[in-house]
PDB file of N, CA and C in Angstrom:
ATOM      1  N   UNK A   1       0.845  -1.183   0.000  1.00  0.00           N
ATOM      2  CA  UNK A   1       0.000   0.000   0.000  1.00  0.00           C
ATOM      3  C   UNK A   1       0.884   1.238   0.000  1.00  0.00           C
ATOM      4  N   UNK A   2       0.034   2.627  -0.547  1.00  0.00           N
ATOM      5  CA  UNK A   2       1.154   3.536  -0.858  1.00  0.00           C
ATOM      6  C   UNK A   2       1.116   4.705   0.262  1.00  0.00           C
ATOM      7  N   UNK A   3       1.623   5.427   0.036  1.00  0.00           N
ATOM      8  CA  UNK A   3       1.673   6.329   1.264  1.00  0.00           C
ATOM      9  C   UNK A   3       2.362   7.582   0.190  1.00  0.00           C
ATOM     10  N   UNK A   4       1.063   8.838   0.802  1.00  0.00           N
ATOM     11  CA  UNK A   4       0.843  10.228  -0.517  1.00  0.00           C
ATOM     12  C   UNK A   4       1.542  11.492   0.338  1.00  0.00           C
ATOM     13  N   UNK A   5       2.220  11.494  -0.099  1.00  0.00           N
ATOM     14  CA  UNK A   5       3.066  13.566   0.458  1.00  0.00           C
ATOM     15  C   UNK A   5       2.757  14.488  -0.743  1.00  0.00           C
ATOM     16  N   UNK A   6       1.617  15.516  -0.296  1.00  0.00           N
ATOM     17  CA  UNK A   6       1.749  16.720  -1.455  1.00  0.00           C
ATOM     18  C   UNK A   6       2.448  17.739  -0.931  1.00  0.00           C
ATOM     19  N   UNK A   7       3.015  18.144  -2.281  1.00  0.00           N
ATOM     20  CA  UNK A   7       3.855  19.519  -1.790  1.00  0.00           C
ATOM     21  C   UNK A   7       3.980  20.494  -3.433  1.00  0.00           C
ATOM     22  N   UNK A   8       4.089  21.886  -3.245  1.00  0.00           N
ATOM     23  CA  UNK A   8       3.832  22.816  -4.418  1.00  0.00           C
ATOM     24  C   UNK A   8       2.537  23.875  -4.111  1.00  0.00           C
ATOM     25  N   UNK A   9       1.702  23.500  -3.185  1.00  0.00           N
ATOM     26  CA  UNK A   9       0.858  24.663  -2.990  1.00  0.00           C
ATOM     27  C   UNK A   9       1.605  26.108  -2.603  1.00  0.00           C
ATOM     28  N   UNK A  10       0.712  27.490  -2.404  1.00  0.00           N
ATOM     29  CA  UNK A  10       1.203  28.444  -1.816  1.00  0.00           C
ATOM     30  C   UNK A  10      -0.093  29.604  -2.360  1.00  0.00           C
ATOM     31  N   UNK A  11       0.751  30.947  -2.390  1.00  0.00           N
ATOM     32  CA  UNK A  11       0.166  32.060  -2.615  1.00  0.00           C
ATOM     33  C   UNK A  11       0.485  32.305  -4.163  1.00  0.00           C
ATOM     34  N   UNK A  12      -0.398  32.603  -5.159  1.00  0.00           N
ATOM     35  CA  UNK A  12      -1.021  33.131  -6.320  1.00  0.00           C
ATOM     36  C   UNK A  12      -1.214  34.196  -6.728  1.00  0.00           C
ATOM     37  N   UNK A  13      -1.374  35.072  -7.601  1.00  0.00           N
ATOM     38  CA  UNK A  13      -2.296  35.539  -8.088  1.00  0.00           C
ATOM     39  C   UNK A  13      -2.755  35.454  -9.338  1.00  0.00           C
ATOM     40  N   UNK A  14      -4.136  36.157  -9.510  1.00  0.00           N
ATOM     41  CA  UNK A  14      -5.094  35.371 -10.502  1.00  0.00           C
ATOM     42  C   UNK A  14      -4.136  35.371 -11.705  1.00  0.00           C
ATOM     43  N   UNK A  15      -4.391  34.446 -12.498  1.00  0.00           N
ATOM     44  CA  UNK A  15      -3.835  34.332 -13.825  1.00  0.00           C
ATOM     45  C   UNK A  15      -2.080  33.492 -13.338  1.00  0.00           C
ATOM     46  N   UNK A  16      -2.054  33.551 -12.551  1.00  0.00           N
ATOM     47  CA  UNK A  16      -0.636  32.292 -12.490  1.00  0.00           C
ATOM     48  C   UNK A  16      -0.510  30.943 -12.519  1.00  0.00           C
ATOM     49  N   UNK A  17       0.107  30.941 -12.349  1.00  0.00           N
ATOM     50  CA  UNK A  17       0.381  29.675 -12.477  1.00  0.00           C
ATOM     51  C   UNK A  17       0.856  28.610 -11.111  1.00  0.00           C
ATOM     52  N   UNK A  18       0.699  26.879 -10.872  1.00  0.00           N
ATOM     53  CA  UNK A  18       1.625  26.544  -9.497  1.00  0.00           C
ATOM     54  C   UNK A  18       1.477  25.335 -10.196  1.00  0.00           C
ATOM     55  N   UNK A  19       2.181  24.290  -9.639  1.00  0.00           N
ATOM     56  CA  UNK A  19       2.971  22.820 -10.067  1.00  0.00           C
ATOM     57  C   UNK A  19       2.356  21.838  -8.681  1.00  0.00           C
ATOM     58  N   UNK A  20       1.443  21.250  -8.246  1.00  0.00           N
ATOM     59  CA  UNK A  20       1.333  20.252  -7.708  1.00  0.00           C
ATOM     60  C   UNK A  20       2.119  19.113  -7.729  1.00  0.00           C
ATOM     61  N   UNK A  21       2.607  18.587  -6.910  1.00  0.00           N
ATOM     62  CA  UNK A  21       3.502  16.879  -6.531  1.00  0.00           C
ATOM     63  C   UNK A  21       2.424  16.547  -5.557  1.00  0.00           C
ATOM     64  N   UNK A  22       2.754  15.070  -6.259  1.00  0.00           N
ATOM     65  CA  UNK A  22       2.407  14.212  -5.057  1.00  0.00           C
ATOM     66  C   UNK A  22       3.591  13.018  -4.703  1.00  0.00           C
ATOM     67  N   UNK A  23       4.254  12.788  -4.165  1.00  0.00           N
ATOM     68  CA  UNK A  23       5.091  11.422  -4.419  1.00  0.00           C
ATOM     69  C   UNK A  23       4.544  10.414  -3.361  1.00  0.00           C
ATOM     70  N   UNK A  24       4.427   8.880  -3.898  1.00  0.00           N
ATOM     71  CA  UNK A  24       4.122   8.261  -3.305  1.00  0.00           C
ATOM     72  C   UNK A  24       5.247   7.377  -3.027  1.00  0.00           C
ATOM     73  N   UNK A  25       5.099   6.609  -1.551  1.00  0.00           N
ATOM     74  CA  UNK A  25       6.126   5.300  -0.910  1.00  0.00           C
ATOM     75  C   UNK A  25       5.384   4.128  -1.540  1.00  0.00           C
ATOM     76  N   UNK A  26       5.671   3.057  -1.246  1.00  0.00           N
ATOM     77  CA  UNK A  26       5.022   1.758  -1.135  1.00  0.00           C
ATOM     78  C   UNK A  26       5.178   1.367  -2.556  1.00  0.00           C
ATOM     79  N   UNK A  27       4.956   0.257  -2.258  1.00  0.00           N
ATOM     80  CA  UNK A  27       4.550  -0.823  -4.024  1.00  0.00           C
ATOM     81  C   UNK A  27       3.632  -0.474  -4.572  1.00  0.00           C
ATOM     82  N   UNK A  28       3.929  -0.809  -6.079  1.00  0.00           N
ATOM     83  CA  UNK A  28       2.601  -0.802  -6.739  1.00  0.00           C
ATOM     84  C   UNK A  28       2.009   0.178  -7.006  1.00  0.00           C
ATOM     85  N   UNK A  29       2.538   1.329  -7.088  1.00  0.00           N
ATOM     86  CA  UNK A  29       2.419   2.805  -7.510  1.00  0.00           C
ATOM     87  C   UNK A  29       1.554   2.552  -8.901  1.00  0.00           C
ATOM     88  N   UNK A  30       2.426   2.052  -9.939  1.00  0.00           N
ATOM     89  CA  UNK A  30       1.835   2.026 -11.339  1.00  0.00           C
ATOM     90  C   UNK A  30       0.491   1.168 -11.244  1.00  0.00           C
ATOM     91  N   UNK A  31       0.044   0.818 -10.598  1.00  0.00           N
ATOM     92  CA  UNK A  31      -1.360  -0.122 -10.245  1.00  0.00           C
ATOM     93  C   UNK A  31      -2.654   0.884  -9.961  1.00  0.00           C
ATOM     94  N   UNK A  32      -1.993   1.817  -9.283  1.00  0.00           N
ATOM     95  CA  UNK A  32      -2.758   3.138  -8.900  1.00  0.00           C
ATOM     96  C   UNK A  32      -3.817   3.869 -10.086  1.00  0.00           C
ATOM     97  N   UNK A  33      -5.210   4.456  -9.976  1.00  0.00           N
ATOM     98  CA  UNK A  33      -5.046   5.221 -10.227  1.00  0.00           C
ATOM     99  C   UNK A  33      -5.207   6.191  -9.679  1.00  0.00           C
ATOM    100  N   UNK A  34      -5.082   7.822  -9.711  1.00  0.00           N
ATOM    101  CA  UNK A  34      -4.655   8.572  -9.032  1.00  0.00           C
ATOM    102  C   UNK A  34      -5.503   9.404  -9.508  1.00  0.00           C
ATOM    103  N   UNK A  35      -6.009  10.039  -8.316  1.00  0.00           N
ATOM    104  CA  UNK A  35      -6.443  12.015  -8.526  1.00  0.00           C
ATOM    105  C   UNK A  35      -6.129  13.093  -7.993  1.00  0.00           C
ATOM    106  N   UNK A  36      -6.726  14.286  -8.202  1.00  0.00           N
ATOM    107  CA  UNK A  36      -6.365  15.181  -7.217  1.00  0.00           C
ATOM    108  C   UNK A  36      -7.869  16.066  -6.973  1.00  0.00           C
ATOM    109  N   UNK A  37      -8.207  16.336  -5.617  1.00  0.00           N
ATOM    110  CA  UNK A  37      -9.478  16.689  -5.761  1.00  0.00           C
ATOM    111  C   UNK A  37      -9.427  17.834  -4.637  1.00  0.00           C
ATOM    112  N   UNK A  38      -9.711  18.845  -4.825  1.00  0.00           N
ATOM    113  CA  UNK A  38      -9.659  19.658  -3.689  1.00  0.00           C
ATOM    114  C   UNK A  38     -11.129  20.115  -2.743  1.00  0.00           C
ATOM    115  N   UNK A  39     -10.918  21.016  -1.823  1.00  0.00           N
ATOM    116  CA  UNK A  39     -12.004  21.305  -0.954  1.00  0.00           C
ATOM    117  C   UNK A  39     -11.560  22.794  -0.221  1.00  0.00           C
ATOM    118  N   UNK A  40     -12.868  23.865  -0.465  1.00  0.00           N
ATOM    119  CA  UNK A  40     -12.975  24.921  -0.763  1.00  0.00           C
ATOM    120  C   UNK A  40     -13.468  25.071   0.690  1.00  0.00           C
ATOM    121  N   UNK A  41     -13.587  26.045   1.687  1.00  0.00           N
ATOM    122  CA  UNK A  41     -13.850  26.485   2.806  1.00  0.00           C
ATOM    123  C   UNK A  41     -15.296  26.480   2.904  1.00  0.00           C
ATOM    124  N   UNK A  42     -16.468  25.700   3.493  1.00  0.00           N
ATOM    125  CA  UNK A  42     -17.850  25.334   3.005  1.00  0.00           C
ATOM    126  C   UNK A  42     -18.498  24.176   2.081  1.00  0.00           C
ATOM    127  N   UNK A  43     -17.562  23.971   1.207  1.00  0.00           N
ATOM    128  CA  UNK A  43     -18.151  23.122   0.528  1.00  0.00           C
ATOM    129  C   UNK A  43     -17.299  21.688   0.663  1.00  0.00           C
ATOM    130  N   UNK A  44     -18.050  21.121  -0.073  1.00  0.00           N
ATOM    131  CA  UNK A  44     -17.216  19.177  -0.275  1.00  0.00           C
ATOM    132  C   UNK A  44     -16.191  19.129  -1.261  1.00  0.00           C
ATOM    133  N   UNK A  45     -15.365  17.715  -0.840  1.00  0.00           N
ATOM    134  CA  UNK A  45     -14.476  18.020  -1.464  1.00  0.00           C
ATOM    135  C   UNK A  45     -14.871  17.739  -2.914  1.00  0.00           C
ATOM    136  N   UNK A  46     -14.472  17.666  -4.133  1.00  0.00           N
ATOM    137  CA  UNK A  46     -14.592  17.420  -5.240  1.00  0.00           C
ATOM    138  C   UNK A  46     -13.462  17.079  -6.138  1.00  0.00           C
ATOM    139  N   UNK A  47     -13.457  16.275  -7.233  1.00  0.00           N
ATOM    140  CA  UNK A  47     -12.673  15.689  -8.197  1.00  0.00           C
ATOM    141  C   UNK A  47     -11.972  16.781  -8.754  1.00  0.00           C
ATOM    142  N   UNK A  48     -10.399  17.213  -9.401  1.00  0.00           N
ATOM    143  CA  UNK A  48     -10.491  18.447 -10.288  1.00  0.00           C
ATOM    144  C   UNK A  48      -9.575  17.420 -11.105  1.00  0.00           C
ATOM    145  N   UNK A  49      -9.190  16.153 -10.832  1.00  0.00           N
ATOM    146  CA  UNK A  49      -8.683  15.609 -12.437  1.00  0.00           C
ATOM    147  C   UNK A  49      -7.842  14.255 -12.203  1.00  0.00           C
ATOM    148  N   UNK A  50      -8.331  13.205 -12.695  1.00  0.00           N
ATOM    149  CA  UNK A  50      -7.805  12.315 -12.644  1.00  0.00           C
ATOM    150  C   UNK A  50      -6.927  11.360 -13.641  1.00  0.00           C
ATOM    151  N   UNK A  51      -6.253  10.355 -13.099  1.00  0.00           N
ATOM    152  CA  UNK A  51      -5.722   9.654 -14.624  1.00  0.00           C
ATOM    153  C   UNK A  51      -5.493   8.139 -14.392  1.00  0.00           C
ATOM    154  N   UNK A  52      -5.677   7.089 -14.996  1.00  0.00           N
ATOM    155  CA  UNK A  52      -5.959   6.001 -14.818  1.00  0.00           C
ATOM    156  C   UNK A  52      -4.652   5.672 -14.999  1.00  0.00           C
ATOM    157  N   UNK A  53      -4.586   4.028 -14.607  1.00  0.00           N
ATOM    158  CA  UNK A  53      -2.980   3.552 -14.836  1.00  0.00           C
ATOM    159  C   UNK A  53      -2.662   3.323 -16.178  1.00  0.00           C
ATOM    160  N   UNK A  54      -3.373   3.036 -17.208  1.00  0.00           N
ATOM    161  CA  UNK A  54      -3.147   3.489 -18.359  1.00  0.00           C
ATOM    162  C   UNK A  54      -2.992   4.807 -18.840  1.00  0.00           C
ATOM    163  N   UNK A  55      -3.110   5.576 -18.014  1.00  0.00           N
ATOM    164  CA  UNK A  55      -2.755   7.093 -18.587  1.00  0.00           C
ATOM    165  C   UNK A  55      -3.968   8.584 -19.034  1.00  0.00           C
ATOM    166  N   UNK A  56      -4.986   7.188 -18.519  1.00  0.00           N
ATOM    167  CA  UNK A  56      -6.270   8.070 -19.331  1.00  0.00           C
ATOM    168  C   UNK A  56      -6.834   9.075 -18.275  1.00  0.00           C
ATOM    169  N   UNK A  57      -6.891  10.271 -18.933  1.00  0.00           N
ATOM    170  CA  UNK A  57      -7.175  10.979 -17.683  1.00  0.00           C
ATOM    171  C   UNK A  57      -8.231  12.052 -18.306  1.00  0.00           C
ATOM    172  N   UNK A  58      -8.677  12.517 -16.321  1.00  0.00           N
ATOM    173  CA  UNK A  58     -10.212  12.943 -16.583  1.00  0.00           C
ATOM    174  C   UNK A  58     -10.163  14.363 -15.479  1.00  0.00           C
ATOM    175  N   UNK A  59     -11.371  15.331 -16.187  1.00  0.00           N
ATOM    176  CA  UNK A  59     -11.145  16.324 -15.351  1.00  0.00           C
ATOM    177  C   UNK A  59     -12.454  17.018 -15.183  1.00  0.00           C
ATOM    178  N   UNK A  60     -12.283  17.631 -14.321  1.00  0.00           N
ATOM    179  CA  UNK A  60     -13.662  18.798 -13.979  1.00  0.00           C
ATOM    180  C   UNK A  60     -13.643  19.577 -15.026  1.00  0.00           C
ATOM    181  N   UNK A  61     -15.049  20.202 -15.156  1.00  0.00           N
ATOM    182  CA  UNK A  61     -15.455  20.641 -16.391  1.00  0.00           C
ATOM    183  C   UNK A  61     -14.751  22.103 -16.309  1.00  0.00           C
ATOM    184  N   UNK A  62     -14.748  22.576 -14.548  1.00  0.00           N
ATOM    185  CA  UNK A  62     -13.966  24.047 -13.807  1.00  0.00           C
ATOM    186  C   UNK A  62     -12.551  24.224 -14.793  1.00  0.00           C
ATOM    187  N   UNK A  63     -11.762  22.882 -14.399  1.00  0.00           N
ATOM    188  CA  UNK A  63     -10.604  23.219 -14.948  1.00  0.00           C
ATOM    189  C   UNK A  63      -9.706  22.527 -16.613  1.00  0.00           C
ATOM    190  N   UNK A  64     -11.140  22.179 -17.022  1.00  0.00           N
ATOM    191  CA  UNK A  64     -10.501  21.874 -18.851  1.00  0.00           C
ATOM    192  C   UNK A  64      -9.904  22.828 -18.649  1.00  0.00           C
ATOM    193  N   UNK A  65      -8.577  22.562 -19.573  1.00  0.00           N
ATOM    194  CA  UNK A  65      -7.985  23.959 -20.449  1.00  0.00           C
ATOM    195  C   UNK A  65      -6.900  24.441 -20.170  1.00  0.00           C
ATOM    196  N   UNK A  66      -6.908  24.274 -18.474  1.00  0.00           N
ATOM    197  CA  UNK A  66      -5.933  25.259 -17.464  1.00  0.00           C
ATOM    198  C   UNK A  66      -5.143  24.060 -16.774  1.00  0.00           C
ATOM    199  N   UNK A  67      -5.965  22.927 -16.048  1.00  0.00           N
ATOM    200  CA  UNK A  67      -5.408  21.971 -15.616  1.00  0.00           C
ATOM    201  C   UNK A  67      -4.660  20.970 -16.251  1.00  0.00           C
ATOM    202  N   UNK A  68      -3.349  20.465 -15.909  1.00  0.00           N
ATOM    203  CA  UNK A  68      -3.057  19.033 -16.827  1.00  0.00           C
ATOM    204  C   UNK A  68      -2.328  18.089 -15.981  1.00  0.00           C
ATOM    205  N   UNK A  69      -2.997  17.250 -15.457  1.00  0.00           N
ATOM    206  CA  UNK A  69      -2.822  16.300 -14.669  1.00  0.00           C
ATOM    207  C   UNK A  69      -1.319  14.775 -15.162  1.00  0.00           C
ATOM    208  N   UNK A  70      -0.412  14.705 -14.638  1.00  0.00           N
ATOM    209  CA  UNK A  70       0.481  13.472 -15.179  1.00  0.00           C
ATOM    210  C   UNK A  70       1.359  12.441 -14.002  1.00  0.00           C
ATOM    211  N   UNK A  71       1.320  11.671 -14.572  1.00  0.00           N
ATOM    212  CA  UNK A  71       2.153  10.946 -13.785  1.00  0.00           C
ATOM    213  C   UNK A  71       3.759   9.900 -14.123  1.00  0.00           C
ATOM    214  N   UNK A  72       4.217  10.321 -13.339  1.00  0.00           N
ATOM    215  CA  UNK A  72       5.548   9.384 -13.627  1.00  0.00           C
ATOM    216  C   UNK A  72       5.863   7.705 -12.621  1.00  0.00           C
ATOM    217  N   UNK A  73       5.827   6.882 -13.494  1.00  0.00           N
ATOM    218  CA  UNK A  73       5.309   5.883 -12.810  1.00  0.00           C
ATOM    219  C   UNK A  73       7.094   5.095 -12.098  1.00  0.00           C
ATOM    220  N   UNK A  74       7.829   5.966 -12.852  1.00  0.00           N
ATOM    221  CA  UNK A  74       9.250   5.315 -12.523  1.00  0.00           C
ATOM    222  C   UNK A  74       9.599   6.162 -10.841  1.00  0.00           C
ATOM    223  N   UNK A  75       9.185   7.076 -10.882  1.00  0.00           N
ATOM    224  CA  UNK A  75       9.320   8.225 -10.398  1.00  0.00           C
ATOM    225  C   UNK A  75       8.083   8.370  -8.744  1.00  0.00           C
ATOM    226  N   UNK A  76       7.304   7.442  -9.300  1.00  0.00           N
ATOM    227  CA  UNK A  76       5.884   7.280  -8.185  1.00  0.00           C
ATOM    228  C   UNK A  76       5.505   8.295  -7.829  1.00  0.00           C
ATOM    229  N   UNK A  77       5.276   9.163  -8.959  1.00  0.00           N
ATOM    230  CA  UNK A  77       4.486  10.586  -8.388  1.00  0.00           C
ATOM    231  C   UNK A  77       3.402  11.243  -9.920  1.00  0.00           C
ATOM    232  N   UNK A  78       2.723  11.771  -9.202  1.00  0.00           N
ATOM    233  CA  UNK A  78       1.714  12.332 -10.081  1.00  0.00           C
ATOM    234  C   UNK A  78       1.622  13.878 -10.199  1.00  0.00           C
ATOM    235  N   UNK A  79       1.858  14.735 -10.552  1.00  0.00           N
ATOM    236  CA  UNK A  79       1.158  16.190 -10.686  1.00  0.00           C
ATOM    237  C   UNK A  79       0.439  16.734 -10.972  1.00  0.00           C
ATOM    238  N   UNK A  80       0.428  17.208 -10.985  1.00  0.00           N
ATOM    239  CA  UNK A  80      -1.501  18.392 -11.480  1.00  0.00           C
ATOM    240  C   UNK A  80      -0.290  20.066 -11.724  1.00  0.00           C
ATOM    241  N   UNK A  81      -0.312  20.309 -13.064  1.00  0.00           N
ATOM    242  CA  UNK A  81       0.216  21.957 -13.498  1.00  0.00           C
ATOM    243  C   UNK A  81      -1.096  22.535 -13.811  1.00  0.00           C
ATOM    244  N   UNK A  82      -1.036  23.872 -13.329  1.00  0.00           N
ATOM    245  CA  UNK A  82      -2.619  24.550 -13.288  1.00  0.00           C
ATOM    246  C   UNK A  82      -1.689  25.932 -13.328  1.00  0.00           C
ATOM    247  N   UNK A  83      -3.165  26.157 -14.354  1.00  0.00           N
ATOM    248  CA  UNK A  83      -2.220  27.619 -15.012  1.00  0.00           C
ATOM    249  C   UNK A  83      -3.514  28.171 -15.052  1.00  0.00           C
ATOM    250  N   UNK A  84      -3.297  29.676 -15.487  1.00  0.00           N
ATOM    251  CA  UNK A  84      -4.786  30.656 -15.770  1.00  0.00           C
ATOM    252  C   UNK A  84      -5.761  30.442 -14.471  1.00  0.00           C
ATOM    253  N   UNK A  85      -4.584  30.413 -13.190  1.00  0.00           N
ATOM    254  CA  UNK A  85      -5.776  30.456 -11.473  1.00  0.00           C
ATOM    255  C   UNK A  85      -6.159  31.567 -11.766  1.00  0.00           C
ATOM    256  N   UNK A  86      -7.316  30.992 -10.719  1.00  0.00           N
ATOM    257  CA  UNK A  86      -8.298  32.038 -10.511  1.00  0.00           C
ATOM    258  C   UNK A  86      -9.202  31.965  -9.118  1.00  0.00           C
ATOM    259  N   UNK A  87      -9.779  32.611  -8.529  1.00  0.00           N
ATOM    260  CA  UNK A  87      -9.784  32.940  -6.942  1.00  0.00           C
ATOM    261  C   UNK A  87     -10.762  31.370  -6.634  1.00  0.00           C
ATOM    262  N   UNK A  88     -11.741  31.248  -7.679  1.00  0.00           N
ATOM    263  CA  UNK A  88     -12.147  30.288  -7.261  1.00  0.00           C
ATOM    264  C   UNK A  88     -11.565  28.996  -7.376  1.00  0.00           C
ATOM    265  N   UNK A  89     -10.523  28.726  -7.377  1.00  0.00           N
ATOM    266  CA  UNK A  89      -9.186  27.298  -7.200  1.00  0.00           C
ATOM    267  C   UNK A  89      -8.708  27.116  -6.876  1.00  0.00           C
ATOM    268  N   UNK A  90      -9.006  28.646  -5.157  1.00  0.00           N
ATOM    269  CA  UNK A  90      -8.623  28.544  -3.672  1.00  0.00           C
ATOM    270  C   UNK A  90      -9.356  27.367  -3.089  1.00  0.00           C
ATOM    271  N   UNK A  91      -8.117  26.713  -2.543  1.00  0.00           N
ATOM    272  CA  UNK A  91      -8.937  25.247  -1.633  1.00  0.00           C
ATOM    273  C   UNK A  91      -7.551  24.298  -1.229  1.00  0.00           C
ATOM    274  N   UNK A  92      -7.543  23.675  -0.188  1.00  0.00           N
ATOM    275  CA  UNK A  92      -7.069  22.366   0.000  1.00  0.00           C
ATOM    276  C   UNK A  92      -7.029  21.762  -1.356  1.00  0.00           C
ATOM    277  N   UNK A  93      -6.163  21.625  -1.897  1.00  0.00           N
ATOM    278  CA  UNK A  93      -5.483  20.337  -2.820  1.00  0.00           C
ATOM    279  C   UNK A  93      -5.122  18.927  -1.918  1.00  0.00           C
ATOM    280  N   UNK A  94      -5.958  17.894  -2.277  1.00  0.00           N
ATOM    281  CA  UNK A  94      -5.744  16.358  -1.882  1.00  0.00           C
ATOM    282  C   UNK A  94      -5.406  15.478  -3.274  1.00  0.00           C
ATOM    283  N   UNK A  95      -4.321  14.831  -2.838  1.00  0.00           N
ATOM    284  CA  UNK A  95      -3.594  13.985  -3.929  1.00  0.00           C
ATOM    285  C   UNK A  95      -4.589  12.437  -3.323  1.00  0.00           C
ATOM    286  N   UNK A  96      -5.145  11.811  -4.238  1.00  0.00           N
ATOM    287  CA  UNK A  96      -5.614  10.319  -3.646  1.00  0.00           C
ATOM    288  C   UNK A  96      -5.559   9.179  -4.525  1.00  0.00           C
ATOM    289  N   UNK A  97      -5.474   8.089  -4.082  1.00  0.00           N
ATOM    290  CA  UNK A  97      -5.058   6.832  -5.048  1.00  0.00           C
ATOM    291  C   UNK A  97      -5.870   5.530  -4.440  1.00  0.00           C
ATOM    292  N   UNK A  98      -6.786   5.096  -5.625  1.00  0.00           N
ATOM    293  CA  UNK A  98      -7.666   4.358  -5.995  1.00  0.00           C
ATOM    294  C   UNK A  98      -6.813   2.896  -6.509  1.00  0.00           C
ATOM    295  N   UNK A  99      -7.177   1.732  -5.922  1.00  0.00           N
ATOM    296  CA  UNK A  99      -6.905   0.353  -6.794  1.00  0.00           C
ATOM    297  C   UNK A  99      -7.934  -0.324  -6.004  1.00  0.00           C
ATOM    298  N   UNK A 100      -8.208  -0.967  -7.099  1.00  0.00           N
ATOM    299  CA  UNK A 100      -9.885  -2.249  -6.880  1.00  0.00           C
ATOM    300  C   UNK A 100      -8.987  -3.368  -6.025  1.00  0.00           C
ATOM    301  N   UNK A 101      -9.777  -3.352  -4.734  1.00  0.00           N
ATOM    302  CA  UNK A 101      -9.855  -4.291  -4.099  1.00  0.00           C
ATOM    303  C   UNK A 101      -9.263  -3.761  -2.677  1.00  0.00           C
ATOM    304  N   UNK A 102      -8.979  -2.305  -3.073  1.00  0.00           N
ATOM    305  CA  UNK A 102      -7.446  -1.860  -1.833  1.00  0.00           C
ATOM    306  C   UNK A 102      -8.356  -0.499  -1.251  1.00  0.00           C
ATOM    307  N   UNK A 103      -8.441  -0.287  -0.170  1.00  0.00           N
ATOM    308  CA  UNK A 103      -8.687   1.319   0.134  1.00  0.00           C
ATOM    309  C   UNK A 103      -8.211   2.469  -0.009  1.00  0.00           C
ATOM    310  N   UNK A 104      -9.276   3.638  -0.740  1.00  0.00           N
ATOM    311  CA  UNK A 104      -8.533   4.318  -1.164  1.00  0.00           C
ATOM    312  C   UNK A 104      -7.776   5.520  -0.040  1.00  0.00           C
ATOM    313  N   UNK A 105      -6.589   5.988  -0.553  1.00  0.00           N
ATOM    314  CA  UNK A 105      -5.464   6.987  -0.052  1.00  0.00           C
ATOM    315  C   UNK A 105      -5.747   8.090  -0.070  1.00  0.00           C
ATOM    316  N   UNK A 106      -5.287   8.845   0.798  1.00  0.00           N
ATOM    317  CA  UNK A 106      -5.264  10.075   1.127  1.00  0.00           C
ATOM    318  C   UNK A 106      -4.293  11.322   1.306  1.00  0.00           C
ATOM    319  N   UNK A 107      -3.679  12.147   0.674  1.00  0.00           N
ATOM    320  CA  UNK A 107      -2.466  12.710   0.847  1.00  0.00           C
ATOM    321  C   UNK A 107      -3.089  13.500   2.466  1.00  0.00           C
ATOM    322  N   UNK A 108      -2.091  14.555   2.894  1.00  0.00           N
ATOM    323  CA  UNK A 108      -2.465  15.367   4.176  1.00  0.00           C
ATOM    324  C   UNK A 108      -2.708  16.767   3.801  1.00  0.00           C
ATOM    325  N   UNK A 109      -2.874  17.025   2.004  1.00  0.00           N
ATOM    326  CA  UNK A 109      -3.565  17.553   1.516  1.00  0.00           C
ATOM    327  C   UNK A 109      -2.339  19.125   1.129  1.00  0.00           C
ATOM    328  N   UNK A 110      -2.356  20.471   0.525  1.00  0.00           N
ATOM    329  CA  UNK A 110      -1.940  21.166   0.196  1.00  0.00           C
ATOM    330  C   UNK A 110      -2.692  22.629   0.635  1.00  0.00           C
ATOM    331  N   UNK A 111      -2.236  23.878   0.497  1.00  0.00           N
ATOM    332  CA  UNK A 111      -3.187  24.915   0.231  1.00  0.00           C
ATOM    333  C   UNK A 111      -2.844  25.563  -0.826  1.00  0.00           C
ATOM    334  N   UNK A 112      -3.752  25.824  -1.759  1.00  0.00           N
ATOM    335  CA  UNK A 112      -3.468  26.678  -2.640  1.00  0.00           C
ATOM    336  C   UNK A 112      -4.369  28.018  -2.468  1.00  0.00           C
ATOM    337  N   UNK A 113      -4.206  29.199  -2.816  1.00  0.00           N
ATOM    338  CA  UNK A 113      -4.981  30.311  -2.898  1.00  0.00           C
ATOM    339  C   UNK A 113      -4.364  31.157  -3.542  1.00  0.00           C
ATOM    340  N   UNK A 114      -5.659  31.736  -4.352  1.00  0.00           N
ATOM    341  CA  UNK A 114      -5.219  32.153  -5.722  1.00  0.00           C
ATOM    342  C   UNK A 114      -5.971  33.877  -5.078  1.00  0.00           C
ATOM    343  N   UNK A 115      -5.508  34.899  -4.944  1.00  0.00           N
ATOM    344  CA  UNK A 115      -5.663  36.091  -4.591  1.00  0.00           C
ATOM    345  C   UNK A 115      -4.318  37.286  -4.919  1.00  0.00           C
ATOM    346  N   UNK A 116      -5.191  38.567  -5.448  1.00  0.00           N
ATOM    347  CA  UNK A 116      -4.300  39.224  -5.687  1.00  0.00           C
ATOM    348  C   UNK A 116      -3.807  40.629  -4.370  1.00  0.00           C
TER     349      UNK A 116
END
């Protein structure tokens, strides 16, 4: 089982840019698949983009365009590059990892805030 450290959050402003990591420990990284889903002060958390162990990846409709989610499987880490922030993509960033049959993971999460 894997074990998630995010790191790359901070302070913004609108229209910048920041680099999400996640690196994971444990086996079986490439078995994973992986997302990143954040949670906004009030609300739940939510999906902003995922990618399967084949590579296929999926995203909130918020961040087509701006978000691009990848992973390096030699490397056992995944990122999320998010460009064109904007105030509302202030939130806790959580890195998490999904495999059938295993419970899913939890990073201890990031802050990002996007303010000028």
């Amino acid at each position: 089982q894997v074990q998630l450290v995010e790191s790359g959050g901070g302070l913004v402003q609108p229209g910048g840019s920041l680099r999400l990591s996640c690196a994971a420990s444990g086996s079986a990284f490439s078995m994973y698949a992986m997302g990143w889903y954040r949670q906004a002060p009030g609300k739940q958390r939510e999906l902003v983009a995922a990618i399967t162990s084949a590579g296929i990846t999926n995203y909130a409709d918020s961040v087509k365009g701006r978000f691009t989610i990848s992973r390096d499987n030699a490397k056992s880490t995944v990122n999320l590059q998010m460009n064109s922030l904007e105030p509302e993509d202030t939130a806790v960033y959580y890195c998490n990892a999904k495999r059938v049959l295993f419970n899913a993971i939890w990073g201890q999460g990031t802050q990002v805030t996007v303010s000028s």
